[in-house]
N, C-alpha and C. Protein backbone atom coordinates (compact mmCIF):
# COMPACT_ATOMS: atom_id res chain seq x y z
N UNK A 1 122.50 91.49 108.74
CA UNK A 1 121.62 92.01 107.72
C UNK A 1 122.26 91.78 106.35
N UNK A 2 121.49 91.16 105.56
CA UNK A 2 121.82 91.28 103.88
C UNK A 2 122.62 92.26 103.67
N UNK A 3 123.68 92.52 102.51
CA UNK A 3 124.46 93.29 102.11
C UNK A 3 123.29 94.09 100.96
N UNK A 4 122.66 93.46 100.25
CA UNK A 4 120.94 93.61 99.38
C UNK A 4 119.98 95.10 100.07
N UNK A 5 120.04 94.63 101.26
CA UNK A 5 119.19 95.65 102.47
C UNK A 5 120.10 96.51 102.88
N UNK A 6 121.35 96.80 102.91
CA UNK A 6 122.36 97.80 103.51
C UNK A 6 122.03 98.70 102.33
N UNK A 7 121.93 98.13 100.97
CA UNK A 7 121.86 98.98 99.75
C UNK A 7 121.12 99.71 99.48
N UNK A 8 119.74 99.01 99.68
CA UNK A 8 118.37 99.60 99.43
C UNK A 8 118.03 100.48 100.66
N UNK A 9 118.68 100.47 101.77
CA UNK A 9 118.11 101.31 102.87
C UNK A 9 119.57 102.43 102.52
N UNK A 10 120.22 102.47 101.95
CA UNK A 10 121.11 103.49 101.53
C UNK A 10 120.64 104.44 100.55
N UNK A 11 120.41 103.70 99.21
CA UNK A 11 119.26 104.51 98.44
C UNK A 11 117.94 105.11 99.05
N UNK A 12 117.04 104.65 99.76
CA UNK A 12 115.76 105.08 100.36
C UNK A 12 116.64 106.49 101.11
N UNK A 13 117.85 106.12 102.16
CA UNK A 13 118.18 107.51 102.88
C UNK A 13 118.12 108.59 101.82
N UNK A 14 119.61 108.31 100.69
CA UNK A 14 119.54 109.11 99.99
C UNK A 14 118.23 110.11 98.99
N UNK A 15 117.42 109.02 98.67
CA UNK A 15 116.27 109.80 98.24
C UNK A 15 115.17 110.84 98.80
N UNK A 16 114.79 109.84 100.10
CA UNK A 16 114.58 110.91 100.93
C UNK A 16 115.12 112.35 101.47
N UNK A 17 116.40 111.81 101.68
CA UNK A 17 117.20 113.28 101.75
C UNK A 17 117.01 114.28 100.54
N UNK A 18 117.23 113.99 99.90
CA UNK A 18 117.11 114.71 98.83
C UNK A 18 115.60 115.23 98.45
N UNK A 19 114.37 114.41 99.13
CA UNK A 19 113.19 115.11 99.01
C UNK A 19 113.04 116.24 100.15
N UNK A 20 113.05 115.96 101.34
CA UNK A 20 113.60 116.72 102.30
C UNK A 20 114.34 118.04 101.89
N UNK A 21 115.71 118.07 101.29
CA UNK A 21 116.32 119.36 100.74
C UNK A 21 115.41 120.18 100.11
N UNK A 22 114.74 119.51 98.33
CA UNK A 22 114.40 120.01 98.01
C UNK A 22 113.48 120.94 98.05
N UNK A 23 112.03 119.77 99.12
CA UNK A 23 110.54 120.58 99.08
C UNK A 23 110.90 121.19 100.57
N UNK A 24 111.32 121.14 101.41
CA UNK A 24 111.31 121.86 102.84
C UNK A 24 112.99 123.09 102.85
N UNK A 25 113.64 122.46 102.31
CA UNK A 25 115.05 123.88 102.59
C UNK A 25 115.03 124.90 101.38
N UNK A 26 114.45 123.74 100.21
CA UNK A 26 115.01 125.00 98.89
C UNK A 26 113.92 125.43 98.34
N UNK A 27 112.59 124.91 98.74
CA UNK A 27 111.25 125.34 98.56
C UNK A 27 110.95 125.05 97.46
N UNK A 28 111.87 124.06 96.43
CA UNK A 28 110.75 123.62 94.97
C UNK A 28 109.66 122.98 95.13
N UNK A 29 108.77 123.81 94.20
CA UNK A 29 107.62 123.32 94.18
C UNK A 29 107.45 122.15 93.24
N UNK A 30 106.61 120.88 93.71
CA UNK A 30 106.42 120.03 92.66
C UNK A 30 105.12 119.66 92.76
N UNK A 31 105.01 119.24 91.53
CA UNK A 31 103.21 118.81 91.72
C UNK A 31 103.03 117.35 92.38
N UNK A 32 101.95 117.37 92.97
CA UNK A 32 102.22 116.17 94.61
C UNK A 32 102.45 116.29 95.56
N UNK A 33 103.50 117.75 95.63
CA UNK A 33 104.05 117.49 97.31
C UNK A 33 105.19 117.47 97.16
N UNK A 34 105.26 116.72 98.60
CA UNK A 34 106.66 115.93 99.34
C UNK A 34 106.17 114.39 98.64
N UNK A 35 105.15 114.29 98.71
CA UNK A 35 105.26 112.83 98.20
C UNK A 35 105.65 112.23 97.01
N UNK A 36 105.44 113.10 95.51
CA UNK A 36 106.41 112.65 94.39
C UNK A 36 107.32 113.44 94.74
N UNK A 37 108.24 114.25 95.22
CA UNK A 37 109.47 114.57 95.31
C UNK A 37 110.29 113.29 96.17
N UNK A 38 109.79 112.94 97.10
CA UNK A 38 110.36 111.73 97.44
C UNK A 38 110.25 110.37 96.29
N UNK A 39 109.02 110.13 95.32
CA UNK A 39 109.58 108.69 94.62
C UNK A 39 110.43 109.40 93.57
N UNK A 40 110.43 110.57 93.14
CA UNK A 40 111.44 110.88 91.95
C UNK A 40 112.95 110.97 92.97
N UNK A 41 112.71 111.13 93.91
CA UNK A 41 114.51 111.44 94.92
C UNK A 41 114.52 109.57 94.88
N UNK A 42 113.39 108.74 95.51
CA UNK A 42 114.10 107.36 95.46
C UNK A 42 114.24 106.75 93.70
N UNK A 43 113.61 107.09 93.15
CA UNK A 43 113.94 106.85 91.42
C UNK A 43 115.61 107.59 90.73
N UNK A 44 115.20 108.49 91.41
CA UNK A 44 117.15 109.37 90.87
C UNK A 44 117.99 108.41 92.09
N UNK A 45 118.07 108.07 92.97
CA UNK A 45 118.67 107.46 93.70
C UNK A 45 119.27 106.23 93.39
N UNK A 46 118.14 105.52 92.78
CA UNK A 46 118.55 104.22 92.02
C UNK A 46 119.07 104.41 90.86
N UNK A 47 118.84 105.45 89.72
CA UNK A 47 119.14 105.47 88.67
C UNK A 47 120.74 105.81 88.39
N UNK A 48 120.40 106.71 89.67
CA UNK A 48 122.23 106.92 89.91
C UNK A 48 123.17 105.71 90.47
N UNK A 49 122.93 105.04 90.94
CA UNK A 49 123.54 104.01 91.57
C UNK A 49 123.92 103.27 90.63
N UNK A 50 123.14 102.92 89.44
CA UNK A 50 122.91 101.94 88.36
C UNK A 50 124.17 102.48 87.65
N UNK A 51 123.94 103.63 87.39
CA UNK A 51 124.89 104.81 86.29
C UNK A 51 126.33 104.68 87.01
N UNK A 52 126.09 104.31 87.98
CA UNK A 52 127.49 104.86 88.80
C UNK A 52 127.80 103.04 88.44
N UNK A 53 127.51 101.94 88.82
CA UNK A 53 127.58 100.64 88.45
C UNK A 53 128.35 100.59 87.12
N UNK A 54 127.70 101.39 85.82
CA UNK A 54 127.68 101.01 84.52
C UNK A 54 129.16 101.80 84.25
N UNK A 55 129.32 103.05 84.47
CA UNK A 55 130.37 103.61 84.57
C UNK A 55 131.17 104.14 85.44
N UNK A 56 131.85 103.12 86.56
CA UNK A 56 132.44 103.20 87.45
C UNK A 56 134.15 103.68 87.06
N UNK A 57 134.33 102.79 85.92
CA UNK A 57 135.77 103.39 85.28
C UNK A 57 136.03 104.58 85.17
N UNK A 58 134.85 105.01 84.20
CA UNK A 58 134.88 106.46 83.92
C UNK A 58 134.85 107.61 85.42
N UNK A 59 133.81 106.89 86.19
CA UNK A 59 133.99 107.87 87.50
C UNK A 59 135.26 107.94 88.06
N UNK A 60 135.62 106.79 87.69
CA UNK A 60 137.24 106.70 88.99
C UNK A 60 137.82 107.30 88.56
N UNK A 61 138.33 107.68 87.10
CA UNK A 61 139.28 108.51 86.22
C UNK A 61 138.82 109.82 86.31
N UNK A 62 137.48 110.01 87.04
CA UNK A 62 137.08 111.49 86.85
C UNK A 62 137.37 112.25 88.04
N UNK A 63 137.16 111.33 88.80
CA UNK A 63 137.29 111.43 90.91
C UNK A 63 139.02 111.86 90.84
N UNK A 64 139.99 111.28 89.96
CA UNK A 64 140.75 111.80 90.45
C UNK A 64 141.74 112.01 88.87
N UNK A 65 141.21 113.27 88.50
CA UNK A 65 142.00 113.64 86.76
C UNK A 65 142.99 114.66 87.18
N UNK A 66 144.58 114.25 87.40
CA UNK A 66 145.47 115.11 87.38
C UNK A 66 145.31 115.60 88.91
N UNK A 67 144.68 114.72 89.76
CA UNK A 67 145.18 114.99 91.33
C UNK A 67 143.46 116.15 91.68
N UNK A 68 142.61 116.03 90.63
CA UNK A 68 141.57 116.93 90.78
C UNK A 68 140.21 115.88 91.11
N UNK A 69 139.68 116.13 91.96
CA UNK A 69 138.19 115.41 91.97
C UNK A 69 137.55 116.49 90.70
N UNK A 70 137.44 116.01 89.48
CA UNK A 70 136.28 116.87 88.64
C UNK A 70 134.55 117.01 89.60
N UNK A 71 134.48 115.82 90.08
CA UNK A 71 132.68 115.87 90.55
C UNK A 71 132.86 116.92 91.64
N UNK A 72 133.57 117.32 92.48
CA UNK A 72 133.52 118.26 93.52
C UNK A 72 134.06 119.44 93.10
N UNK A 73 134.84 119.89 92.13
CA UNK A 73 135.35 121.11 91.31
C UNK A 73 133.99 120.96 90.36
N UNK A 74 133.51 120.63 89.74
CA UNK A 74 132.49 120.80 88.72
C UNK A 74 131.31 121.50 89.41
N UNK A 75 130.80 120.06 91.01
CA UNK A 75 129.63 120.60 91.38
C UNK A 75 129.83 122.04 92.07
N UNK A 76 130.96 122.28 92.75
CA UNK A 76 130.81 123.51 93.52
C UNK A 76 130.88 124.68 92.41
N UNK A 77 131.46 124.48 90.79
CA UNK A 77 131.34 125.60 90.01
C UNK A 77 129.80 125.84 89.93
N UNK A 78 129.06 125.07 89.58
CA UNK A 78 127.62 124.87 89.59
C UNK A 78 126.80 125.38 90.15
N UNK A 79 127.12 125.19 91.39
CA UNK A 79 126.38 125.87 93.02
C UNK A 79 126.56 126.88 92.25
N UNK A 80 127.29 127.58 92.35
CA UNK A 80 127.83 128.96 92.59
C UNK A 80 127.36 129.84 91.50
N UNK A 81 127.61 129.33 90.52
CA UNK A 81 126.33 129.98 89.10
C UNK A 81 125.39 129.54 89.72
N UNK A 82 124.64 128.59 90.02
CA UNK A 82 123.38 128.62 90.46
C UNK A 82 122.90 129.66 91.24
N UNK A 83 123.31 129.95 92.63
CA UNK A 83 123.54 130.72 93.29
C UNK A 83 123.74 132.25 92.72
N UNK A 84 124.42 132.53 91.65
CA UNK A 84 124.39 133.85 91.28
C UNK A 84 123.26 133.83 90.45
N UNK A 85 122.48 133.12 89.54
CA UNK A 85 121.48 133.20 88.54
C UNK A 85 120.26 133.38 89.53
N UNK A 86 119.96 132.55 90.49
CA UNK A 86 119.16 133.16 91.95
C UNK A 86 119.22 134.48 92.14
N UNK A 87 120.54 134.66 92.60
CA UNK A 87 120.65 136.14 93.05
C UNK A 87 120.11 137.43 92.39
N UNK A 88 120.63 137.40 91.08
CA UNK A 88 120.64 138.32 89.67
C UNK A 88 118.51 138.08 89.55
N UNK A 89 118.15 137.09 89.50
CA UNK A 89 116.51 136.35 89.12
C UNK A 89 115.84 137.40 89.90
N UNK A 90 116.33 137.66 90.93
CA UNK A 90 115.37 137.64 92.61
C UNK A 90 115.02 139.35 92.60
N UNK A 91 115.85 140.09 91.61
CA UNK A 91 116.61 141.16 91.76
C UNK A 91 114.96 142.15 90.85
């Protein structure tokens, strides 16, 4: 198989997944459905890929600043306010 098609069926997973999370586990609502939550998950999918292409330097220096992944210390600070602004919202 094309290395072209390993890519694009990598992005399609990812987007889908990510429509999947959103409209069925975390219950956002979007207008459309599941069906624009999936082309905006395969549109962020690509756009990220591109971004990640354009600034790969910058990611690599970020993946590992002083022995720290920033993207996995950043996102899990994130969650977690997220997660409390939920909590505190719901209240």
């Amino acid at each position: 198989m094309s290395p072209f098609v390993n890519v694009a069926l990598t992005y399609a997973t990812i987007g889908l997944s990510a429509a999947i999370v959103a409209h069925y586990l975390m219950r956002q609502h979007v207008i459309g459905g599941f069906w624009i939550a999936l082309v905006v998950g395969l549109v962020g999918a690509v756009l990220g890929g591109l971004l990640d292409q354009l600034l790969a330097d910058v990611i690599e220096r970020l993946a590992n600043f002083n022995s720290v992944n920033v993207f996995a210390a950043g996102g899990m600070a994130l969650l977690l306010i997220w997660a409390l602004a939920r909590t505190i919202h719901n209240r």
